[in-house]
Protein backbone atom coordinates (compact mmCIF):
# COMPACT_ATOMS: atom_id res chain seq x y z
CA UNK A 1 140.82 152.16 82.32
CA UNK A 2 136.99 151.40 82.23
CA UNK A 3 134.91 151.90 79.09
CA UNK A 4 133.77 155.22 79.30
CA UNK A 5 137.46 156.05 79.12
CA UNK A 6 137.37 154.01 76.07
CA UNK A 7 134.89 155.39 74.51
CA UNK A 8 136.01 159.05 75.13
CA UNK A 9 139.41 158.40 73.69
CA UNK A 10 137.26 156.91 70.70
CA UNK A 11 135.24 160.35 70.35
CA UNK A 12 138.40 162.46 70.94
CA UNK A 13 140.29 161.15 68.33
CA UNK A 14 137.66 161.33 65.77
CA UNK A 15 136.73 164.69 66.86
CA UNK A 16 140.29 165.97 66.57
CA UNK A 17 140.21 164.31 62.54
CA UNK A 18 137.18 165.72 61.70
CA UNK A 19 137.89 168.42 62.76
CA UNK A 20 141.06 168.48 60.29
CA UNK A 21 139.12 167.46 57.39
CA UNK A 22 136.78 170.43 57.87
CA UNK A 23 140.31 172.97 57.62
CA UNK A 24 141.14 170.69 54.46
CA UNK A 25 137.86 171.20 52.84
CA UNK A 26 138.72 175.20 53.47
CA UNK A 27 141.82 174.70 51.36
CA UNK A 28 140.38 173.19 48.84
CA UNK A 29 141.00 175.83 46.01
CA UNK A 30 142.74 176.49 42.43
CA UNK A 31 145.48 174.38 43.25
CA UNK A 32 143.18 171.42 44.15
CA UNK A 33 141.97 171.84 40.14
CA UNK A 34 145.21 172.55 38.50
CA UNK A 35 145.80 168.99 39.58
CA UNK A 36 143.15 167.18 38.96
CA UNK A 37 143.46 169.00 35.48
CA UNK A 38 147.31 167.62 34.91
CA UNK A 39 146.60 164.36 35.73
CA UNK A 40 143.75 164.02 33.25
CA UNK A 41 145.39 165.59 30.65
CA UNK A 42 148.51 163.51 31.23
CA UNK A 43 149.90 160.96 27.85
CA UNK A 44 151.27 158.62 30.45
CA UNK A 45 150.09 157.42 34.24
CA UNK A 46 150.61 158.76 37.19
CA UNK A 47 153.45 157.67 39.75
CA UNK A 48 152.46 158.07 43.32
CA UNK A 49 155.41 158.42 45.35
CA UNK A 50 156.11 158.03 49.42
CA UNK A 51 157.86 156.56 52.17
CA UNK A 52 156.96 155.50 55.69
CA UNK A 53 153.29 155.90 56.78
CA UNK A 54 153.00 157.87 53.62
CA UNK A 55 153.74 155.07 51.38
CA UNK A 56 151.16 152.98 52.86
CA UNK A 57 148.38 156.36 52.12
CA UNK A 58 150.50 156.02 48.32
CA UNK A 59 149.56 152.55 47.79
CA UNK A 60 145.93 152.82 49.04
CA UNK A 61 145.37 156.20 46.46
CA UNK A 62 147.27 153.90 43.64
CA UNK A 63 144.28 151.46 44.24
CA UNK A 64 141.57 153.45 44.43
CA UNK A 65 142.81 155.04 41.19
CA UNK A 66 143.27 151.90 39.33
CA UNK A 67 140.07 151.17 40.06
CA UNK A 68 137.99 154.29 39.22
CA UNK A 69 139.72 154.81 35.59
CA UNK A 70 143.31 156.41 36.53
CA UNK A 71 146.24 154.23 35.55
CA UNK A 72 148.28 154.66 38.12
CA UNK A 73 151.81 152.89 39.89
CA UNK A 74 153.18 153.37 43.11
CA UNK A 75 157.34 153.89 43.71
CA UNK A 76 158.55 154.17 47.13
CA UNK A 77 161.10 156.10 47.66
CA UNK A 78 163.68 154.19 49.02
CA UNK A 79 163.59 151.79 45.96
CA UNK A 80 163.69 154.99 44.00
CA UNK A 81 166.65 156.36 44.14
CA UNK A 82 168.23 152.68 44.29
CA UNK A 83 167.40 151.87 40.23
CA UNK A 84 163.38 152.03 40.07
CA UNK A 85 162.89 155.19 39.19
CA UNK A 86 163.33 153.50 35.39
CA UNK A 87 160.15 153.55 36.06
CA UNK A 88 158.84 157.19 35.21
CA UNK A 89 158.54 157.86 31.70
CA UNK A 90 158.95 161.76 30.46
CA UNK A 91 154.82 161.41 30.00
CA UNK A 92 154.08 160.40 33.02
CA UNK A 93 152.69 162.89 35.85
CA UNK A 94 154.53 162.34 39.48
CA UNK A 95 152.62 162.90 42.81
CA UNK A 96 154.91 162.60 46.14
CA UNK A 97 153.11 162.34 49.12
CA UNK A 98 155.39 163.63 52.39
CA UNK A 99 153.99 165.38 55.41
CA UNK A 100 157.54 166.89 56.17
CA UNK A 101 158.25 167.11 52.43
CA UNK A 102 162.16 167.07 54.04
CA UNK A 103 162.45 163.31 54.85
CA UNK A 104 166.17 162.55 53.30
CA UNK A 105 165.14 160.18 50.79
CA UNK A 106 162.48 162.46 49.76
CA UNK A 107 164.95 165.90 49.91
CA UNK A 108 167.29 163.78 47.29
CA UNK A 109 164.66 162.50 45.38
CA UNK A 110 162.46 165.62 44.13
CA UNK A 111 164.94 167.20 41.32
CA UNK A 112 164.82 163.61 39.82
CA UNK A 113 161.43 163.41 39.88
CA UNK A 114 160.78 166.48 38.55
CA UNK A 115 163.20 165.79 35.75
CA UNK A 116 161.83 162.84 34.98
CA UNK A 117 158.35 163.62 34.33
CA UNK A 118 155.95 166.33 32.71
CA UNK A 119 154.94 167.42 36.08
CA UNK A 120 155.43 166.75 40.26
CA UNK A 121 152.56 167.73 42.22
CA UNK A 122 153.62 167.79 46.00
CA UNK A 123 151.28 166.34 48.64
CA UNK A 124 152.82 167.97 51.37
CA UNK A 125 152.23 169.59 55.00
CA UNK A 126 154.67 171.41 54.18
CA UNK A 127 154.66 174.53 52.02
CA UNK A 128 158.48 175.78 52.79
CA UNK A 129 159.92 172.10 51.95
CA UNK A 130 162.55 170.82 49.88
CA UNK A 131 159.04 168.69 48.42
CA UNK A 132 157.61 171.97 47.60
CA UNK A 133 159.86 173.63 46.64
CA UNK A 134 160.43 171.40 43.62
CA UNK A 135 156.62 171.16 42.87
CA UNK A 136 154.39 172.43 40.30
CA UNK A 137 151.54 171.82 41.98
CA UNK A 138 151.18 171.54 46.27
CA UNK A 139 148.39 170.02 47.60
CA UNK A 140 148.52 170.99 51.08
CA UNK A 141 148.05 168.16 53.80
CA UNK A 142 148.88 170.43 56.86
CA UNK A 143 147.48 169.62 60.16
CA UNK A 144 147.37 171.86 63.34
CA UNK A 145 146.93 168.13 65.64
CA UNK A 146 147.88 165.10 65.27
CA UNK A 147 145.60 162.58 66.81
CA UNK A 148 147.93 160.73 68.72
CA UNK A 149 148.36 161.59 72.51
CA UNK A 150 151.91 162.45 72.30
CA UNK A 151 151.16 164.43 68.81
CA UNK A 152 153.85 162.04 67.22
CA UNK A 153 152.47 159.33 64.96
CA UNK A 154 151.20 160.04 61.90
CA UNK A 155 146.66 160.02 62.72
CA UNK A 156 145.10 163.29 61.63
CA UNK A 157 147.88 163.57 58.72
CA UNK A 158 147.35 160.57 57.33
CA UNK A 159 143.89 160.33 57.59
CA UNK A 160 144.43 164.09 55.71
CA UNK A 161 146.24 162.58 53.05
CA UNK A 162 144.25 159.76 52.47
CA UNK A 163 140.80 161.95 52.03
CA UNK A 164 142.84 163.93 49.54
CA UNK A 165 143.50 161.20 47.50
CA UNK A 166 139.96 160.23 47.27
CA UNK A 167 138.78 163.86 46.23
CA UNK A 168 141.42 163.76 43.53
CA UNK A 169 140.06 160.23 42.50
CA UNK A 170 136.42 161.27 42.67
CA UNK A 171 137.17 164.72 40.66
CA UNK A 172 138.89 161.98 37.89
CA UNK A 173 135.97 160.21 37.63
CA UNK A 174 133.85 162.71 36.93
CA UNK A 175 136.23 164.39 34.38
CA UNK A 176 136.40 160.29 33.00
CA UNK A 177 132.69 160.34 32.94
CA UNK A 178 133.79 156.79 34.79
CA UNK A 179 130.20 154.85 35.36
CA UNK A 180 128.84 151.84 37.18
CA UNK A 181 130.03 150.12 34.41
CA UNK A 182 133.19 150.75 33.66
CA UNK A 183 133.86 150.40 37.69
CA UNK A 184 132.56 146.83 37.01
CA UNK A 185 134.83 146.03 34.12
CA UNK A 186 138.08 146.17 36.70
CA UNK A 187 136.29 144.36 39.36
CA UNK A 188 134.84 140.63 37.93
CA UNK A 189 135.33 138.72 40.28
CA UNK A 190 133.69 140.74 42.80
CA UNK A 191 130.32 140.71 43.79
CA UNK A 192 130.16 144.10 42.35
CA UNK A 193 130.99 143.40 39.49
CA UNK A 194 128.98 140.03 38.87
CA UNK A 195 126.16 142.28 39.85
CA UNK A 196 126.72 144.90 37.34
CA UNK A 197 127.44 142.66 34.63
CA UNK A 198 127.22 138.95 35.04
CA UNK A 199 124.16 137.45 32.51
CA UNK A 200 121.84 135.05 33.14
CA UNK A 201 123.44 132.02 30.86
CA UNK A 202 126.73 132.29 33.35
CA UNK A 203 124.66 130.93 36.12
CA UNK A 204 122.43 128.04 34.49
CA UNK A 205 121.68 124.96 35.74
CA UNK A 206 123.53 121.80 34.36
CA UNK A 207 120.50 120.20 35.01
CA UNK A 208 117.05 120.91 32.32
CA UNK A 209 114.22 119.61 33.10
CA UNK A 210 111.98 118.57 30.62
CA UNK A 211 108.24 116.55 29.78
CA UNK A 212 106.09 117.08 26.73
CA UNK A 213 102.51 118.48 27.08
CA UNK A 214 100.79 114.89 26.56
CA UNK A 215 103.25 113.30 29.13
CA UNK A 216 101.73 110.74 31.46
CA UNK A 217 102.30 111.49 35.46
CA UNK A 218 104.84 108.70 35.88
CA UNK A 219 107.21 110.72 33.13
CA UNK A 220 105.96 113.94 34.88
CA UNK A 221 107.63 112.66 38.34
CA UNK A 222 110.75 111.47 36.86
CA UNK A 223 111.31 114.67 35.26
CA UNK A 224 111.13 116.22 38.20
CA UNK A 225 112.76 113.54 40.88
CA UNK A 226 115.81 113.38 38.11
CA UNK A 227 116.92 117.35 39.18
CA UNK A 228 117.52 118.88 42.17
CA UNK A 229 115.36 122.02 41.44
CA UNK A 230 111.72 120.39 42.06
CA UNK A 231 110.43 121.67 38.56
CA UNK A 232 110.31 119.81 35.38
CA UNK A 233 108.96 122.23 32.19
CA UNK A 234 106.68 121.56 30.08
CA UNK A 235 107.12 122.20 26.45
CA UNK A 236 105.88 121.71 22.99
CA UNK A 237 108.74 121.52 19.90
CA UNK A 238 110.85 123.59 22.88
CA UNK A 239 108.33 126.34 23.09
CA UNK A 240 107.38 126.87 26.66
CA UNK A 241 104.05 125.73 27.56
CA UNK A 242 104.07 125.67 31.61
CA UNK A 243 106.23 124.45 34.60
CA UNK A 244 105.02 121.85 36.88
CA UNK A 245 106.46 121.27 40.41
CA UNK A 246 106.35 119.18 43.15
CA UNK A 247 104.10 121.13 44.96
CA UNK A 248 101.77 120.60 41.66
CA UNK A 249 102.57 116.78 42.73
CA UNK A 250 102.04 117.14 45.95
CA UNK A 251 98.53 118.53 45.17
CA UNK A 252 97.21 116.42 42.87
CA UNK A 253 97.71 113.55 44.97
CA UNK A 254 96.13 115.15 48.00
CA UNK A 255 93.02 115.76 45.64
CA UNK A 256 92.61 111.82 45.80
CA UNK A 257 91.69 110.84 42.17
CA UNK A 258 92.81 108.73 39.89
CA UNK A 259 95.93 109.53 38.44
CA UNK A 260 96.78 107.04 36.05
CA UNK A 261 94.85 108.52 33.11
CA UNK A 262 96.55 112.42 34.14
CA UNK A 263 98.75 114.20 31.56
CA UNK A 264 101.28 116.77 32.28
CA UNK A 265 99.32 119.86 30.92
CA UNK A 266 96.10 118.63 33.28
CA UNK A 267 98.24 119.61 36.24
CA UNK A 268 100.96 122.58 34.66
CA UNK A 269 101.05 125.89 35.59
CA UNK A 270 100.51 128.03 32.25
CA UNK A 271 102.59 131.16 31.82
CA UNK A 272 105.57 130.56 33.80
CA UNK A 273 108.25 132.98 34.50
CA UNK A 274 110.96 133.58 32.18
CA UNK A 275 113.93 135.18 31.78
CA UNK A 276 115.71 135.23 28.47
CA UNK A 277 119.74 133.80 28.92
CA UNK A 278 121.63 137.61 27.75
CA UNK A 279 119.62 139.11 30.45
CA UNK A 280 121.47 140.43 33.88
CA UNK A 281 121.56 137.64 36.72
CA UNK A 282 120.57 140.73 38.88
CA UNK A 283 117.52 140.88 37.43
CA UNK A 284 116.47 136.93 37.19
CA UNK A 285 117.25 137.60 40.86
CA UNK A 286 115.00 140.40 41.13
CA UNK A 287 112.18 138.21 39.37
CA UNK A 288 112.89 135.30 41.99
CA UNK A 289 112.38 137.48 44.74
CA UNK A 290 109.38 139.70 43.86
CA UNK A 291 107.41 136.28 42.87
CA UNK A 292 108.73 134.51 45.93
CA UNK A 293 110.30 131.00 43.57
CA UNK A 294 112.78 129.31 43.53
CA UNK A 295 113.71 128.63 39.65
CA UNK A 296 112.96 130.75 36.64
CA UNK A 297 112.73 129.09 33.45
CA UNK A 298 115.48 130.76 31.44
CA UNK A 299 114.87 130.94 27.29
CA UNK A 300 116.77 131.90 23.72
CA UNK A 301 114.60 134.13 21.38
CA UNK A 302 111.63 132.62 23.32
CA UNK A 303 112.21 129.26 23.32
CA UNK A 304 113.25 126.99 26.40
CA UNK A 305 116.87 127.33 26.87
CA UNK A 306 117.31 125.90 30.57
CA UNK A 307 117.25 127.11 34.58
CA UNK A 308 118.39 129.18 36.64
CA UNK A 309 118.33 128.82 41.01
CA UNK A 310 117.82 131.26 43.29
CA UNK A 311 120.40 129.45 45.63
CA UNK A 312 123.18 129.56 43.10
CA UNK A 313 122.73 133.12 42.45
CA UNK A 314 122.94 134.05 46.07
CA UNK A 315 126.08 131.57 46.40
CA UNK A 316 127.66 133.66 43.67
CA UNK A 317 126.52 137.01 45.39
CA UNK A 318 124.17 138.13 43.34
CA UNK A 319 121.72 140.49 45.15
């Protein structure tokens, strides 16, 4: 098979899903709301329930929930029926997610279910199942093609469920009035989330830099050959006077004169950058890039409280 074969399967398939999704998006109607509306309302979480290819869509939902302000727990149904279904408390909202809706585990399953919580919203394909049947609420996954060649493994189905499962998570976010930063609270240790909410102070040097105003050179380049940033700052009493570099250094000496008798503020920058240490690290990193440096001086209430290094913020993924 040559690449243009390839590439047509490639098309084909996503064609035939597409395709799907538009018929979902059709269906989208009352029912769609009436869930969305009994999850939010719910006292307790909501169990997401499946087996087979359909557990893996159950976990993935469970996930995306979790993260967007849903609590939510996925029970597959296998385990269920074999002592975890402990798990459901009489508060809690159930949705089963079966593209048959008659799979035998899932057929012995649903009166349990049902029993067991305030309310069993079906994600099924199909509206005359045993799934159904027991449902308060169906959310209809049918497909007219599967993706697959033979029409056989779960493609277009899954893919059906799966976009579902975002549009109920979306709709609960909304209802949540979840925002950026509430998202960031569940994810810390992400990039996202250090972006969203990581402050300045988390990021500071170990290193701080440091001459007086009257400082003579030699104190000036010892400052600054003592950290790895290339900056020493100048201060007086720990008020910020200017920054000095070793391009400043570099400079000076090129100028050719006689340097013995040169004091730190005879060669400082005035004004520096600064960022104060509760600030977000996304926007010291915003400063560092629209002034094209490398270091920002970072302060408390004004005064010189350390730095901060471009490098180390872009190690930590700050963008």
């Amino acid at each position: 098979m040559d690449r243009t074969n390839i590439i047509s399967i490639a098309k084909s398939t996503l064609e035939i899903e597409i395709s799907e999704l538009e018929k979902l998006k059709n269906r989208i109607d009352e029912e769609f709301a009436q869930a969305v509306e009994i999850i939010h309302s719910a006292k307790g979480k909501l169990i997401v329930v499946g087996i087979g290819k359909s557990a893996h869509v159950g976990n993935k939902i469970v996930a995306t929930l979790n993260s967007t302000g849903t609590p939510s727990q996925f029970l597959h149904a296998s385990e269920a029926i074999h002592g975890d279904l402990g798990v459901i408390q009489k508060q809690d909202v159930v949705l089963c997610i079966s593209n048959s809706g008659n799979s035998p585990e899932i057929a012995n399953l649903v009166p349990y279910l049902k029993d067991y919580s305030s309310a069993l919203i079906g994600m099924t394909g199909n509206r005359s199942s045993k799934l159904a049947e027991f449902s308060e609420v169906i959310l209809d996954t049918h497909v007219d093609v599967e993706a697959c060649p033979n029409k056989l493994a779960p493609t277009s189905s899954t893919t059906i469920q799966m976009a579902l499962g975002d549009a109920l998570a979306v709709a609960l976010m909304e209802l949540n009035d979840f925002k950026a930063n509430d998202f960031a609270k569940f994810h810390p240790g992400g990039s996202l989330g250090k972006n969203l909410t990581a402050k300045v102070e988390q990021f500071l040097s170990s290193q701080k830099p440091q001459v007086a105003e009257d400082a003579p050179i030699r104190d000036v380049i010892i400052s600054i050959s003592a950290s790895s940033h290339g900056i020493t700052v100048v201060t007086n009493e720990n008020q910020i006077i200017g920054v000095i570099t070793d391009g400043d250094l570099r400079r000076m000496l090129m100028k050719g004169e006689d340097i013995t008798k040169v004091l730190a503020k005879d060669i400082m920058s005035a004004h520096p950058r600064t960022i104060e240490k509760e600030a977000l690290a996304k926007e010291a990193m915003k400063i560092l890039k629209e002034n094209n440096i490398g270091q920002l001086v970072v302060t408390e209430n004004g005064k010189y409280f350390g730095i901060i290094d471009l490098h180390k913020l872009l190690d930590e993924g700050i963008n």
